[in-house]
N, C-alpha and C. Protein backbone atom coordinates (compact mmCIF):
# COMPACT_ATOMS: atom_id res chain seq x y z
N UNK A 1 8.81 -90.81 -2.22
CA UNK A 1 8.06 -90.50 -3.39
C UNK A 1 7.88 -91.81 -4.15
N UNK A 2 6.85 -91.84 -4.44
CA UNK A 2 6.10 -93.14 -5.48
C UNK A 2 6.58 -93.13 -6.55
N UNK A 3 6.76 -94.18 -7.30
CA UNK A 3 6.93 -93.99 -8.92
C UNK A 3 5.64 -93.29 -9.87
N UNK A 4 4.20 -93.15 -9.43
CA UNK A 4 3.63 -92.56 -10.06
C UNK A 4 3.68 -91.36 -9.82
N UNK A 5 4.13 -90.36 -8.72
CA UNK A 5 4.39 -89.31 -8.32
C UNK A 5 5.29 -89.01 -9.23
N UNK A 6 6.29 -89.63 -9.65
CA UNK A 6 7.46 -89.29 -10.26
C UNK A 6 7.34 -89.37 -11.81
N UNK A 7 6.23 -90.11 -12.14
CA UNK A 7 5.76 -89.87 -13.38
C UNK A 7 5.44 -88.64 -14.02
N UNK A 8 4.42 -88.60 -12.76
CA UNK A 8 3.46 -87.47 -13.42
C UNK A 8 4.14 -85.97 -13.16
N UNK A 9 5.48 -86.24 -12.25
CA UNK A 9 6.16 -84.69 -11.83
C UNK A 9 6.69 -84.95 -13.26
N UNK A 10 7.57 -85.97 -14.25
CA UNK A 10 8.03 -85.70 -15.34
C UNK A 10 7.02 -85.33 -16.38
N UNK A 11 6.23 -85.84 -16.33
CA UNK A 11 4.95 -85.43 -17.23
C UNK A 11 4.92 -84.04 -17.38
N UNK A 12 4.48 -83.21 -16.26
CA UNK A 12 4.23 -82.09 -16.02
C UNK A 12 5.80 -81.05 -16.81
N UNK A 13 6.73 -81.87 -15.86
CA UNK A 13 7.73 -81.08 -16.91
C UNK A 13 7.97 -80.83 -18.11
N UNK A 14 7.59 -82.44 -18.48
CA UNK A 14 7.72 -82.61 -20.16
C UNK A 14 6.87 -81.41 -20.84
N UNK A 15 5.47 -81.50 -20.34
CA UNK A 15 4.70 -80.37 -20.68
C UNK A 15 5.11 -78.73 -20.57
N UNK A 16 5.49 -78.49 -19.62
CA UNK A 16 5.77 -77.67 -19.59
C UNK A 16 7.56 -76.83 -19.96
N UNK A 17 7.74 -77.53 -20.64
CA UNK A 17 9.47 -77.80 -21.27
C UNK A 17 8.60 -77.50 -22.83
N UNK A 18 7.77 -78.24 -23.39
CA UNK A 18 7.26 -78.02 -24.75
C UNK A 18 6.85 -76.61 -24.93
N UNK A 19 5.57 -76.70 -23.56
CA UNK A 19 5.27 -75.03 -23.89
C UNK A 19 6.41 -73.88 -24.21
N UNK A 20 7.00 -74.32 -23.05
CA UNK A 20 8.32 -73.24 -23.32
C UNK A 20 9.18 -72.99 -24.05
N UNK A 21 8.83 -74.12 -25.12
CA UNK A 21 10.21 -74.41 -26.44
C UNK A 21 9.15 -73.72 -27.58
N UNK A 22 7.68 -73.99 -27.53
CA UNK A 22 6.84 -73.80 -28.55
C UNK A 22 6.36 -71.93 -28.41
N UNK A 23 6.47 -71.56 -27.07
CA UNK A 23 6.48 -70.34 -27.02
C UNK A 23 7.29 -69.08 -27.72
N UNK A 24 8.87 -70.10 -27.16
CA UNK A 24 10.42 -69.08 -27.37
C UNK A 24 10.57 -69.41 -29.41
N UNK A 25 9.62 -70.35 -29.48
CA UNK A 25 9.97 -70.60 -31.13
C UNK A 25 9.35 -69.32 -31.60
N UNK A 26 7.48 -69.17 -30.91
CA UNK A 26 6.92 -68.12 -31.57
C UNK A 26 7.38 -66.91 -31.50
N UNK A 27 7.85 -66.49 -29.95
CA UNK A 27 8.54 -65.06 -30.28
C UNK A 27 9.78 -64.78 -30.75
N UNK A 28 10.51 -66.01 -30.66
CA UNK A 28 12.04 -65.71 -32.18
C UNK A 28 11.48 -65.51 -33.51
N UNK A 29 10.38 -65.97 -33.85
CA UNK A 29 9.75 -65.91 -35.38
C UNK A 29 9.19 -64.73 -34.97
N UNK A 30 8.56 -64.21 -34.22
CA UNK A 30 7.80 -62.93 -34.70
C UNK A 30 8.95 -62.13 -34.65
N UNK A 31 10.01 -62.01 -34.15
CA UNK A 31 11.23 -61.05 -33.71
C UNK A 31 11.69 -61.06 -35.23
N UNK A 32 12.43 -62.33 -35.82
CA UNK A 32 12.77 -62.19 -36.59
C UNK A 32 12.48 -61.90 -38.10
N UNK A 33 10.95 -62.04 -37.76
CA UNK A 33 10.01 -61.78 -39.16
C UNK A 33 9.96 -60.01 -39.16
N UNK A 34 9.82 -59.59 -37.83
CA UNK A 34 9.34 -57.99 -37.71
C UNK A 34 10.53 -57.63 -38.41
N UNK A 35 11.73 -57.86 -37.14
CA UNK A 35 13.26 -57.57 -38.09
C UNK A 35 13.81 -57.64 -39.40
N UNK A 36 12.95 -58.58 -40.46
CA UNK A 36 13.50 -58.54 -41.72
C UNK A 36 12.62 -58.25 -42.61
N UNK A 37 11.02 -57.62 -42.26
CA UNK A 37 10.49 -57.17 -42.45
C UNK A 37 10.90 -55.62 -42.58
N UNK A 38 11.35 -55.26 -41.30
CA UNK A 38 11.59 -53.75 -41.39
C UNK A 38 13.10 -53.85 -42.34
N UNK A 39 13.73 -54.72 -42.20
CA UNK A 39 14.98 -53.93 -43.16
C UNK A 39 14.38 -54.01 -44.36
N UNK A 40 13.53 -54.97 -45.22
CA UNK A 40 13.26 -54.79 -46.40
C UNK A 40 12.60 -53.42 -46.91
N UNK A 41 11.70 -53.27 -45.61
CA UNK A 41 11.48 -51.95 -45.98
C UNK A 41 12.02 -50.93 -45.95
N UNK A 42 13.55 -50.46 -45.03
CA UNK A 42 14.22 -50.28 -45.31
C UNK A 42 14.88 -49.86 -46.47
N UNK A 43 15.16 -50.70 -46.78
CA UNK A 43 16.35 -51.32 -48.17
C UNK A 43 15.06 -50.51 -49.29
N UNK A 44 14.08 -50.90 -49.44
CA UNK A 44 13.12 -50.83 -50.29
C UNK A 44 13.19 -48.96 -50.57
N UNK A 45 12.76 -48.35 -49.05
CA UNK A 45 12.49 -46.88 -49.18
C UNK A 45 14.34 -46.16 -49.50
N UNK A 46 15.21 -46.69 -49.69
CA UNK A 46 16.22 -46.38 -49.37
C UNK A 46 16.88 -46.38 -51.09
N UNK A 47 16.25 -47.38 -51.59
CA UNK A 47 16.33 -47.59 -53.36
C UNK A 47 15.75 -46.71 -53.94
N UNK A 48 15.01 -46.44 -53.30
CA UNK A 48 13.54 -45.26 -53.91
C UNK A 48 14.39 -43.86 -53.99
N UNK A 49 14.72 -43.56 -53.01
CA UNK A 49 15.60 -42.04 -52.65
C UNK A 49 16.86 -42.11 -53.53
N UNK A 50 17.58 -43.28 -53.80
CA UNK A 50 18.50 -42.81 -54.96
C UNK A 50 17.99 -43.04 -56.62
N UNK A 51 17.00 -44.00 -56.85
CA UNK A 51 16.51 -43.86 -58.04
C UNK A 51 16.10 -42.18 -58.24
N UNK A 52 14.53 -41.38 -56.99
CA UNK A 52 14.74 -40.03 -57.08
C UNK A 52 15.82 -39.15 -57.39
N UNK A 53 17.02 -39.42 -56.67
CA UNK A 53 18.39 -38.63 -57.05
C UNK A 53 18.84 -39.01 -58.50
N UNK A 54 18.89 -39.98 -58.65
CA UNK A 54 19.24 -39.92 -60.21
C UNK A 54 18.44 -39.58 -61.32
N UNK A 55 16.90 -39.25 -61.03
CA UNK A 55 16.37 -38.71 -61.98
C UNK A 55 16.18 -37.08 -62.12
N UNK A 56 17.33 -37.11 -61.23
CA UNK A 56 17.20 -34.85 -61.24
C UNK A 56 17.81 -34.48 -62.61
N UNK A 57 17.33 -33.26 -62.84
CA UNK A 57 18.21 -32.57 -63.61
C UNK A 57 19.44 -32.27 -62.64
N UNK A 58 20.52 -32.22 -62.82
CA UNK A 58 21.73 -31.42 -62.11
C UNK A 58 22.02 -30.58 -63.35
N UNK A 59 22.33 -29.47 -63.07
CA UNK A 59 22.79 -28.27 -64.39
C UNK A 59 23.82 -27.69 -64.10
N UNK A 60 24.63 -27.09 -64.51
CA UNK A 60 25.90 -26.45 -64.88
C UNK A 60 25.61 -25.39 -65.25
N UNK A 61 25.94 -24.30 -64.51
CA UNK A 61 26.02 -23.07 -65.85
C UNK A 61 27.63 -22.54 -65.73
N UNK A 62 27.88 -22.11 -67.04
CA UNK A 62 29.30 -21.42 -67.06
C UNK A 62 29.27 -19.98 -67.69
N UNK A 63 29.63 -18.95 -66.97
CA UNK A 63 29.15 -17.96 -68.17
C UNK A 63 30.28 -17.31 -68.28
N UNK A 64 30.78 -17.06 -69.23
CA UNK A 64 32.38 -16.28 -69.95
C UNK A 64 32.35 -14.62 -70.41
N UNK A 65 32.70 -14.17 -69.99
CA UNK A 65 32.67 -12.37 -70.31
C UNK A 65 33.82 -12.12 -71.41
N UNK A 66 33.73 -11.52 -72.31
CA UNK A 66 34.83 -10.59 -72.64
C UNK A 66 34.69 -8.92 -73.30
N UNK A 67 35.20 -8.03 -73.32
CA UNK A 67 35.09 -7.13 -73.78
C UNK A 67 35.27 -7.36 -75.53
N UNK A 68 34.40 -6.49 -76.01
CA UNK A 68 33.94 -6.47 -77.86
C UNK A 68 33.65 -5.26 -78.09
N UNK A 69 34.29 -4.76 -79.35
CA UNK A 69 34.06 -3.73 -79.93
C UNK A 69 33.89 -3.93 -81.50
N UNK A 70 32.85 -2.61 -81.66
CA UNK A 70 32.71 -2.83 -83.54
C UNK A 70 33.47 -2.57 -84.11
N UNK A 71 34.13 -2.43 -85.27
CA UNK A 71 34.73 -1.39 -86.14
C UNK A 71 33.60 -0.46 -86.38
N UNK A 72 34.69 0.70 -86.13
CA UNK A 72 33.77 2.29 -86.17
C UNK A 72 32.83 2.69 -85.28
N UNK A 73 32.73 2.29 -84.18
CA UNK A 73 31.85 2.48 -83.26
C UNK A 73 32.21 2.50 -81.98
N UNK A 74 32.28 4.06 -81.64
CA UNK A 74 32.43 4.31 -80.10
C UNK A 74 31.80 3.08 -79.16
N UNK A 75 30.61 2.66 -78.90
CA UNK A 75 29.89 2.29 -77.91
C UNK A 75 31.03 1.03 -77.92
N UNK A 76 30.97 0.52 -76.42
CA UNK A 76 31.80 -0.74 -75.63
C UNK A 76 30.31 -1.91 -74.95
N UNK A 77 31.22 -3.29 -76.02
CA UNK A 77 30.05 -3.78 -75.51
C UNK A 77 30.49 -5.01 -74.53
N UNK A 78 29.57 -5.81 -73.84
CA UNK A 78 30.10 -6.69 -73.18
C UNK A 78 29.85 -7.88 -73.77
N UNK A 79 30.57 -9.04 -74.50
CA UNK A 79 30.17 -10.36 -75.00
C UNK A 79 30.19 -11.70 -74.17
N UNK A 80 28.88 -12.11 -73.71
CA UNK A 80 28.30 -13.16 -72.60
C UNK A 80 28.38 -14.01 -73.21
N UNK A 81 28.29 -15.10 -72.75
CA UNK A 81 28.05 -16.12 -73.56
C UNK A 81 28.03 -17.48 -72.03
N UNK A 82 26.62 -17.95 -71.99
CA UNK A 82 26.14 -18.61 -70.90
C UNK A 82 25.82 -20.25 -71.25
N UNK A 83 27.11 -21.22 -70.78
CA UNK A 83 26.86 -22.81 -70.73
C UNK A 83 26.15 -23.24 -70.15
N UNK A 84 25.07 -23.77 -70.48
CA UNK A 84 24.15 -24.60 -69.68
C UNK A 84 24.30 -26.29 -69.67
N UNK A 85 24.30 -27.25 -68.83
CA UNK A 85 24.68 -28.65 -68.82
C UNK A 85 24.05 -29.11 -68.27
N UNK A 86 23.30 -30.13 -69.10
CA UNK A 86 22.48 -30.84 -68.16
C UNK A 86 23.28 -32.44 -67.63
N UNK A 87 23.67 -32.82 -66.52
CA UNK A 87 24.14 -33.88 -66.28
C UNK A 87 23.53 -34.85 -65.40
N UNK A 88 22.36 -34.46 -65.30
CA UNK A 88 21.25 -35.38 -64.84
C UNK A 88 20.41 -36.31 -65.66
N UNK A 89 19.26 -37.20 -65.76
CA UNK A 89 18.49 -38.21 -66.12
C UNK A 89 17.50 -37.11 -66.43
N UNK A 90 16.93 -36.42 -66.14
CA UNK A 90 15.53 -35.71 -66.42
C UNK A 90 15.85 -34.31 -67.34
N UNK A 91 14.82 -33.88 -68.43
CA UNK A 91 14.63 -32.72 -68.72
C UNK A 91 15.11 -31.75 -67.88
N UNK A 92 15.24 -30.70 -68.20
CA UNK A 92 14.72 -29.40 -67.27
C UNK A 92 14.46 -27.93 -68.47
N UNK A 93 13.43 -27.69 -68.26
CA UNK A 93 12.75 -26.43 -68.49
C UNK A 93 13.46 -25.26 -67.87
N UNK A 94 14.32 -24.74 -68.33
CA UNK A 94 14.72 -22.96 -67.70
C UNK A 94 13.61 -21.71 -68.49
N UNK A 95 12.89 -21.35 -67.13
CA UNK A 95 12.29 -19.68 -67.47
C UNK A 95 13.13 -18.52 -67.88
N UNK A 96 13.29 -18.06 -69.08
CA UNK A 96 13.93 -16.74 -68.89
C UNK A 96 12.91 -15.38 -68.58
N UNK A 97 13.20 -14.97 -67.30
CA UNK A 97 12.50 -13.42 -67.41
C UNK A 97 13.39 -12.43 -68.36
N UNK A 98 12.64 -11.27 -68.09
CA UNK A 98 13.01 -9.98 -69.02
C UNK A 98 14.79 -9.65 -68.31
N UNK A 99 14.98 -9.96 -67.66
CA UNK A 99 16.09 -9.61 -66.54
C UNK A 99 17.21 -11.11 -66.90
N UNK A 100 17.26 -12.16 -67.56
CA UNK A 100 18.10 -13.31 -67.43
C UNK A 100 19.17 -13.10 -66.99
N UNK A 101 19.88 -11.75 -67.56
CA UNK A 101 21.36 -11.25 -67.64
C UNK A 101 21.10 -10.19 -67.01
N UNK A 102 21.73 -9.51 -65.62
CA UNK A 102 22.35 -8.32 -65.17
C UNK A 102 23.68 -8.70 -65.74
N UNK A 103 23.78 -7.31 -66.20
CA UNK A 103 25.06 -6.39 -66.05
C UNK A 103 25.24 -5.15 -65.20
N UNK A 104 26.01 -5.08 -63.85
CA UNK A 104 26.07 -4.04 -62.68
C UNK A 104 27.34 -3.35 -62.99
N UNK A 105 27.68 -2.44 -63.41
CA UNK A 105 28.96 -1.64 -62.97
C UNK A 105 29.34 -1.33 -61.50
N UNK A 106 30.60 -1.34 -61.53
CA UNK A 106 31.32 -1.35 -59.84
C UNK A 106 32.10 -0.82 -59.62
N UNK A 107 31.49 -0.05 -58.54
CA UNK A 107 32.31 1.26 -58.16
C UNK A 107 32.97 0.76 -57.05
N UNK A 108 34.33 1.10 -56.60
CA UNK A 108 35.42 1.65 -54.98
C UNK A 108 34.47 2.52 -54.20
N UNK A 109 34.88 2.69 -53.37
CA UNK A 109 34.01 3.47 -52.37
C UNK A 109 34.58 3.29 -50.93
N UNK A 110 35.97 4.11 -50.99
CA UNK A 110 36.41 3.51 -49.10
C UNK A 110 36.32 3.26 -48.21
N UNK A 111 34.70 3.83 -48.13
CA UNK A 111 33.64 4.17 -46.80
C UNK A 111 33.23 2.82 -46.86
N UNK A 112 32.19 2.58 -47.93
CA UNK A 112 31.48 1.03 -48.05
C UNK A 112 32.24 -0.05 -48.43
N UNK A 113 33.53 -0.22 -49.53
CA UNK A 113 34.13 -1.02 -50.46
C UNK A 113 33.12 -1.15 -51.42
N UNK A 114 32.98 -2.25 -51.99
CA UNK A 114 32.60 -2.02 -53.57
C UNK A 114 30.94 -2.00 -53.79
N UNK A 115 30.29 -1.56 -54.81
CA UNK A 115 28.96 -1.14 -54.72
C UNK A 115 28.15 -0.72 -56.10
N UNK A 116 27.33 -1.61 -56.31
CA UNK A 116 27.30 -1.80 -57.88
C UNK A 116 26.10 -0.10 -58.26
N UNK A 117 26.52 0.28 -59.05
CA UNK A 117 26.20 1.60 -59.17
C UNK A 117 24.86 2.15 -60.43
N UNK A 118 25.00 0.84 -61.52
CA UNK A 118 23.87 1.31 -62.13
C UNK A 118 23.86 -0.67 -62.82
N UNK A 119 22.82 -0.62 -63.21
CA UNK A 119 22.52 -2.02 -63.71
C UNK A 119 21.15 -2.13 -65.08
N UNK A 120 22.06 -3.41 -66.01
CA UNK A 120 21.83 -3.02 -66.89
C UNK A 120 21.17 -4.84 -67.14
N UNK A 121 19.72 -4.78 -67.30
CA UNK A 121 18.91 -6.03 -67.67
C UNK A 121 19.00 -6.50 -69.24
N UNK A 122 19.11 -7.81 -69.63
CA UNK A 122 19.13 -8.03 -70.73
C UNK A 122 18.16 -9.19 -70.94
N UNK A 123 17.43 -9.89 -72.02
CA UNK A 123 16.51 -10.32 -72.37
C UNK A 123 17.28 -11.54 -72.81
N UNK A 124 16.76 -12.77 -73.01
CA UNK A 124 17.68 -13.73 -73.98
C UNK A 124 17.07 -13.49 -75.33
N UNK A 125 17.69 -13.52 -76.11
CA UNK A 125 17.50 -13.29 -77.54
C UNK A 125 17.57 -14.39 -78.44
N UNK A 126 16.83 -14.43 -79.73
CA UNK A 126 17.03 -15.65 -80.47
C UNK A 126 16.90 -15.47 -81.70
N UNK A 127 16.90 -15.94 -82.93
CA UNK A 127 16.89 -15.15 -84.30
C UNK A 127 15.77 -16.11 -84.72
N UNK A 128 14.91 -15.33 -85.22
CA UNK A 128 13.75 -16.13 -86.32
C UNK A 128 14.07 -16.49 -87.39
N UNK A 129 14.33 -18.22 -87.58
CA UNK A 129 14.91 -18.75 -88.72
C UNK A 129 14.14 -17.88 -90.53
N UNK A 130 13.54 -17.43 -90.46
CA UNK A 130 12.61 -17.28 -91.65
C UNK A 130 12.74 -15.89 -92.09
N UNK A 131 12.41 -14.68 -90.56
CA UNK A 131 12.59 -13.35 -90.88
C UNK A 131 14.13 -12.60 -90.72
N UNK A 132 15.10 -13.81 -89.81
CA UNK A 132 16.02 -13.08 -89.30
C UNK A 132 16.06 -11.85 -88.54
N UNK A 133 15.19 -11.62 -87.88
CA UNK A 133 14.69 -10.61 -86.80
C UNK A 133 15.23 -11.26 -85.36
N UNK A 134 15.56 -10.69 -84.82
CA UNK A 134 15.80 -11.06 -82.97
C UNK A 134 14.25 -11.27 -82.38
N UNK A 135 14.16 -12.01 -81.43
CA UNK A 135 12.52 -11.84 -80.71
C UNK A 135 13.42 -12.45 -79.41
N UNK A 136 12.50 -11.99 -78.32
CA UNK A 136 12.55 -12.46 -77.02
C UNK A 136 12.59 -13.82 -77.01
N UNK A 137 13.78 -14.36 -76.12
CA UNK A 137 13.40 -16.27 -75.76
C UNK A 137 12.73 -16.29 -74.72
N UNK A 138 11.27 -16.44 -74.73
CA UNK A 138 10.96 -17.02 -72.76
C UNK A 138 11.46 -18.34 -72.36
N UNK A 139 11.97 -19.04 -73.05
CA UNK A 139 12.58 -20.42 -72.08
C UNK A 139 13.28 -21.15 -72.81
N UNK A 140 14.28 -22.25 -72.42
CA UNK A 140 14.70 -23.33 -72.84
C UNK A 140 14.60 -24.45 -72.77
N UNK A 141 14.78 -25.57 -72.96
CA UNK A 141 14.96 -27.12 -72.82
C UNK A 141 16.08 -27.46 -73.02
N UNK A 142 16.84 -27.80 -71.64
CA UNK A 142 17.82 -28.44 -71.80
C UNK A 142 17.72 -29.96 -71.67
N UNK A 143 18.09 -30.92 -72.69
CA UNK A 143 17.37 -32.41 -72.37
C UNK A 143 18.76 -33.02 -71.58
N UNK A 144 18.51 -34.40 -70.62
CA UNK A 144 19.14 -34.57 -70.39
C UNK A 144 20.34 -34.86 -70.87
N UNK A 145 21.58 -34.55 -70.10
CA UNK A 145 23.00 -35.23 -71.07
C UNK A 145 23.48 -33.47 -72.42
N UNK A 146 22.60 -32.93 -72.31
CA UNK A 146 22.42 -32.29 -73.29
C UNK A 146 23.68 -31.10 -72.74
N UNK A 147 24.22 -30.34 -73.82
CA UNK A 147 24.88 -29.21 -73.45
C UNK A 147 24.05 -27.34 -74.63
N UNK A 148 24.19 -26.77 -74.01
CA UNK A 148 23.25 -24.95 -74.66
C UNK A 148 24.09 -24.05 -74.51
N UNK A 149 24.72 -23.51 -75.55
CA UNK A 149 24.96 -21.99 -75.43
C UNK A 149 24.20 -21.19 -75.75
N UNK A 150 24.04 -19.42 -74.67
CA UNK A 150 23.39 -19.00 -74.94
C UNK A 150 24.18 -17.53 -75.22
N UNK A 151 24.39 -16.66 -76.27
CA UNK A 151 25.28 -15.49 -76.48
C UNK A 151 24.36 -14.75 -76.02
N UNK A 152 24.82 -13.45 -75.33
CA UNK A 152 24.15 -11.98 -75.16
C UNK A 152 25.21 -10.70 -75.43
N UNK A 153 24.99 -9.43 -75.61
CA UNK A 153 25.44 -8.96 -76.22
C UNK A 153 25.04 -7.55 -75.32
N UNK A 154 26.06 -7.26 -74.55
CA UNK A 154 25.49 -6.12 -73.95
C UNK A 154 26.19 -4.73 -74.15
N UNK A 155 25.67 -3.85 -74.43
CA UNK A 155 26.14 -2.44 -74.29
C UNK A 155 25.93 -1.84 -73.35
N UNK A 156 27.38 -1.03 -72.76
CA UNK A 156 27.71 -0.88 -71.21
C UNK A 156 28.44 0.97 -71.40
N UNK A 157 27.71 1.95 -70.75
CA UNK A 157 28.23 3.20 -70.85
C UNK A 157 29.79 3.84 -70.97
N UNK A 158 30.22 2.74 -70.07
CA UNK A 158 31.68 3.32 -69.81
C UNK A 158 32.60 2.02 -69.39
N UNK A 159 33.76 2.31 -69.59
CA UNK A 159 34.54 1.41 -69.22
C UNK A 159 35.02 1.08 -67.60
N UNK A 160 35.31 0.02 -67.22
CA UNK A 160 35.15 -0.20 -65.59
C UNK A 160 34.91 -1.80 -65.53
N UNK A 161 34.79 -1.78 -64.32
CA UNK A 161 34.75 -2.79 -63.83
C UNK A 161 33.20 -2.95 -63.74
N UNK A 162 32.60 -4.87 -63.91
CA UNK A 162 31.23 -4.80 -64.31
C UNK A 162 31.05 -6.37 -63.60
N UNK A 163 29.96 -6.37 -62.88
CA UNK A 163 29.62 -8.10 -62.27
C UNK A 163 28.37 -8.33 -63.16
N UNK A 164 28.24 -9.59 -63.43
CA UNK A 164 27.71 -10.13 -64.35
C UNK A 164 27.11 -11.40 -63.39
N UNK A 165 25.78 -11.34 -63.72
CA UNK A 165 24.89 -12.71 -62.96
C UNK A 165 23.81 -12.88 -64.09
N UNK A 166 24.06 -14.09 -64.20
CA UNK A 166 22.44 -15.19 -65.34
C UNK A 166 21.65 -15.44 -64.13
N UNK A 167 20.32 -15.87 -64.73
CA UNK A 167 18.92 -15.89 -63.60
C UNK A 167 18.47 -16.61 -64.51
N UNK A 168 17.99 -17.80 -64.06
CA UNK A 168 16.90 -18.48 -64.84
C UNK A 168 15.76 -18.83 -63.26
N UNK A 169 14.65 -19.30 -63.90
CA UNK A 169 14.04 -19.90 -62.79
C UNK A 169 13.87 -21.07 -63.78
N UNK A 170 13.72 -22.15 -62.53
CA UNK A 170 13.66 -23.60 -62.69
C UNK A 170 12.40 -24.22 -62.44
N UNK A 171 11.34 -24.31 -63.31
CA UNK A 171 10.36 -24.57 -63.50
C UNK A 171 9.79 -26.13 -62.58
N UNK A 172 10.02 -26.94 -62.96
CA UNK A 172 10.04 -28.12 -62.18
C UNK A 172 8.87 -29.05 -62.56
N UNK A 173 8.67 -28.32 -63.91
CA UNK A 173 7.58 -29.45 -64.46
C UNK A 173 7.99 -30.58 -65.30
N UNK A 174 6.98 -31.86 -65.07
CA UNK A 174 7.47 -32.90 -65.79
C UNK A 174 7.42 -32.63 -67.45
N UNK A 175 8.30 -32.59 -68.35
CA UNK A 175 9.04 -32.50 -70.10
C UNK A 175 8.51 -33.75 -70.15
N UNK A 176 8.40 -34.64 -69.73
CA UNK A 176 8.04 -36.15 -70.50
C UNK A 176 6.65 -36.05 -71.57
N UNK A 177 6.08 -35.31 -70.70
CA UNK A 177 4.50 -35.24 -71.78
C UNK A 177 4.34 -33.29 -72.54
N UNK A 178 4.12 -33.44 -73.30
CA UNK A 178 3.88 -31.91 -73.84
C UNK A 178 2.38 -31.08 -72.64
N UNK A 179 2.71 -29.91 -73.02
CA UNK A 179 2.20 -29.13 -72.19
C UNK A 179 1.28 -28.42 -72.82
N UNK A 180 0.25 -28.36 -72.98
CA UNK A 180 -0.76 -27.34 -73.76
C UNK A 180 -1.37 -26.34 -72.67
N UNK A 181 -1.56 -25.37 -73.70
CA UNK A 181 -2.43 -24.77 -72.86
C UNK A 181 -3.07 -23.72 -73.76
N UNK A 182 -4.54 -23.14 -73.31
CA UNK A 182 -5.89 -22.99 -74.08
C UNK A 182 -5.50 -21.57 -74.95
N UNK A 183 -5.68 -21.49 -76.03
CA UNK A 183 -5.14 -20.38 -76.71
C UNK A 183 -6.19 -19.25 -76.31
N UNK A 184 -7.04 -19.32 -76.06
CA UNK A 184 -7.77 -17.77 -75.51
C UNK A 184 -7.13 -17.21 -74.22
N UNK A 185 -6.46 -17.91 -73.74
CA UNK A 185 -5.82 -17.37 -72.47
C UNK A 185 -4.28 -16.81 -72.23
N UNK A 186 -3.70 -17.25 -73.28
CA UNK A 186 -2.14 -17.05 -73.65
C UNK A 186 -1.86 -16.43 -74.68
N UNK A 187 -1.44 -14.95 -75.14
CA UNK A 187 -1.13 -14.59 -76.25
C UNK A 187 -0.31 -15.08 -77.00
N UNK A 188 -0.27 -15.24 -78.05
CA UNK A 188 0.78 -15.67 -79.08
C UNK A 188 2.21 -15.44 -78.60
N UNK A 189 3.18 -16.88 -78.89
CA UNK A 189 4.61 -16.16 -78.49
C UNK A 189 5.26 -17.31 -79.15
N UNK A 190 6.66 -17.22 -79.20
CA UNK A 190 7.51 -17.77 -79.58
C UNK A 190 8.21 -18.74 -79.28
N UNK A 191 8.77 -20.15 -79.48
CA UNK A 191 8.80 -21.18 -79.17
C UNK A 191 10.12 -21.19 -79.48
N UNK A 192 11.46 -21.68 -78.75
CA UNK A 192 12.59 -21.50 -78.83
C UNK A 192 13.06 -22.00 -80.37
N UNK A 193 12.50 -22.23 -81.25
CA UNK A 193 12.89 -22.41 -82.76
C UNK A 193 12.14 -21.83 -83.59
N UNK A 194 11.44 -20.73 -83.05
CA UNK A 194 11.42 -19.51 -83.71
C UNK A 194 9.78 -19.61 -84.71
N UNK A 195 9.01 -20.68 -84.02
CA UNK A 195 7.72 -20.55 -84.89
C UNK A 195 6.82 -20.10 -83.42
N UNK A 196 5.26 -19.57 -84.26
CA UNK A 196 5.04 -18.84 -83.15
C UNK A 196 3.55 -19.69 -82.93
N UNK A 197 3.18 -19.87 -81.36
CA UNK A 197 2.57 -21.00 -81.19
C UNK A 197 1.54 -20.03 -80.35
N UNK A 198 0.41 -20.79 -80.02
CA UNK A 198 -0.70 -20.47 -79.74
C UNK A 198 -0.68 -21.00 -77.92
């Protein structure tokens, strides 16, 4: 072999030693760009899902029973009284229907075991600062951080054993902005502080 033979075989290598260094550079950079590309996005959608979690309402309810009686008065009543907690970042809006509060009496029954026998719906109630009259509550606002009691007051036929369940529905609308809506379409009603809104 010639010395120019031997040139140009290093030549060729040299060349082809570059390509191969300038190649393995480009696909470590695209590897490693895709790769830290995707974790950012990652990381990114992954911040998102706990900021979401921390802006829930989480709520609490606690509700306490005891038996109450009047002076002078046969009838037996049941005294509710329902904690609401908000320990989340966001509002939450609770619906009360006509039904918020069952009260079920509970019967034995050897055949079935136990079996609620008559049931008794209660309304949430609220007092009109002005007339002192009771009126229906349709809803609450619990703000965040916030804590609500709500008393009910039930009269129950007989004495016994009685299961007791609160019902709200959970609306899920955003509280940040007020909510209107067109007074020809909504009858007049009552606004949990007792003025009556359109």
């Amino acid at each position: 072999m010639n010395l120019d033979a031997l040139h140009t075989l290093a030549d060729t290598l040299q060349s082809f030693a570059i390509g191969l260094g300038v190649l393995s550079g480009g696909v470590w950079t695209l590897y490693t760009f895709r790769s830290f590309h995707t974790s950012l996005r990652s990381r990114a959608e992954l911040l998102k899902i706990e900021r979401e979690l921390k802006e829930q309402a989480v709520v609490t309810v606690d509700v306490d029973a005891a038996q109450a009686a009047l002076p002078d008065d046969p009838r037996r009543f049941i005294q509710v009284s329902a904690r609401l907690e908000n320990h989340g970042n966001r509002n939450l809006r609770l619906d009360f229907g006509h039904d918020v509060l069952r009260v079920a009496r509970v019967d034995t029954d050897e055949a079935q075991g136990l079996a609620a026998t008559s049931v008794i719906c209660s309304p949430a109630k609220a007092v009109d600062a002005d007339s002192g009259t009771l009126y229906d509550l349709e809803y609450t606002v619990v703000r965040a951080g916030q804590r609500r009691s709500h008393p009910f007051w039930v009269c129950v036929p007989d004495p016994g054993l009685y299961l007791i369940e609160f019902r709200a529905l959970l609306t899920g609308q955003d509280l940040r902005r007020p909510r209107t809506r067109p007074a020809s379409k909504f009858p007049a009603s009552r606004s949990p502080d007792g003025r009556s809104s359109s």
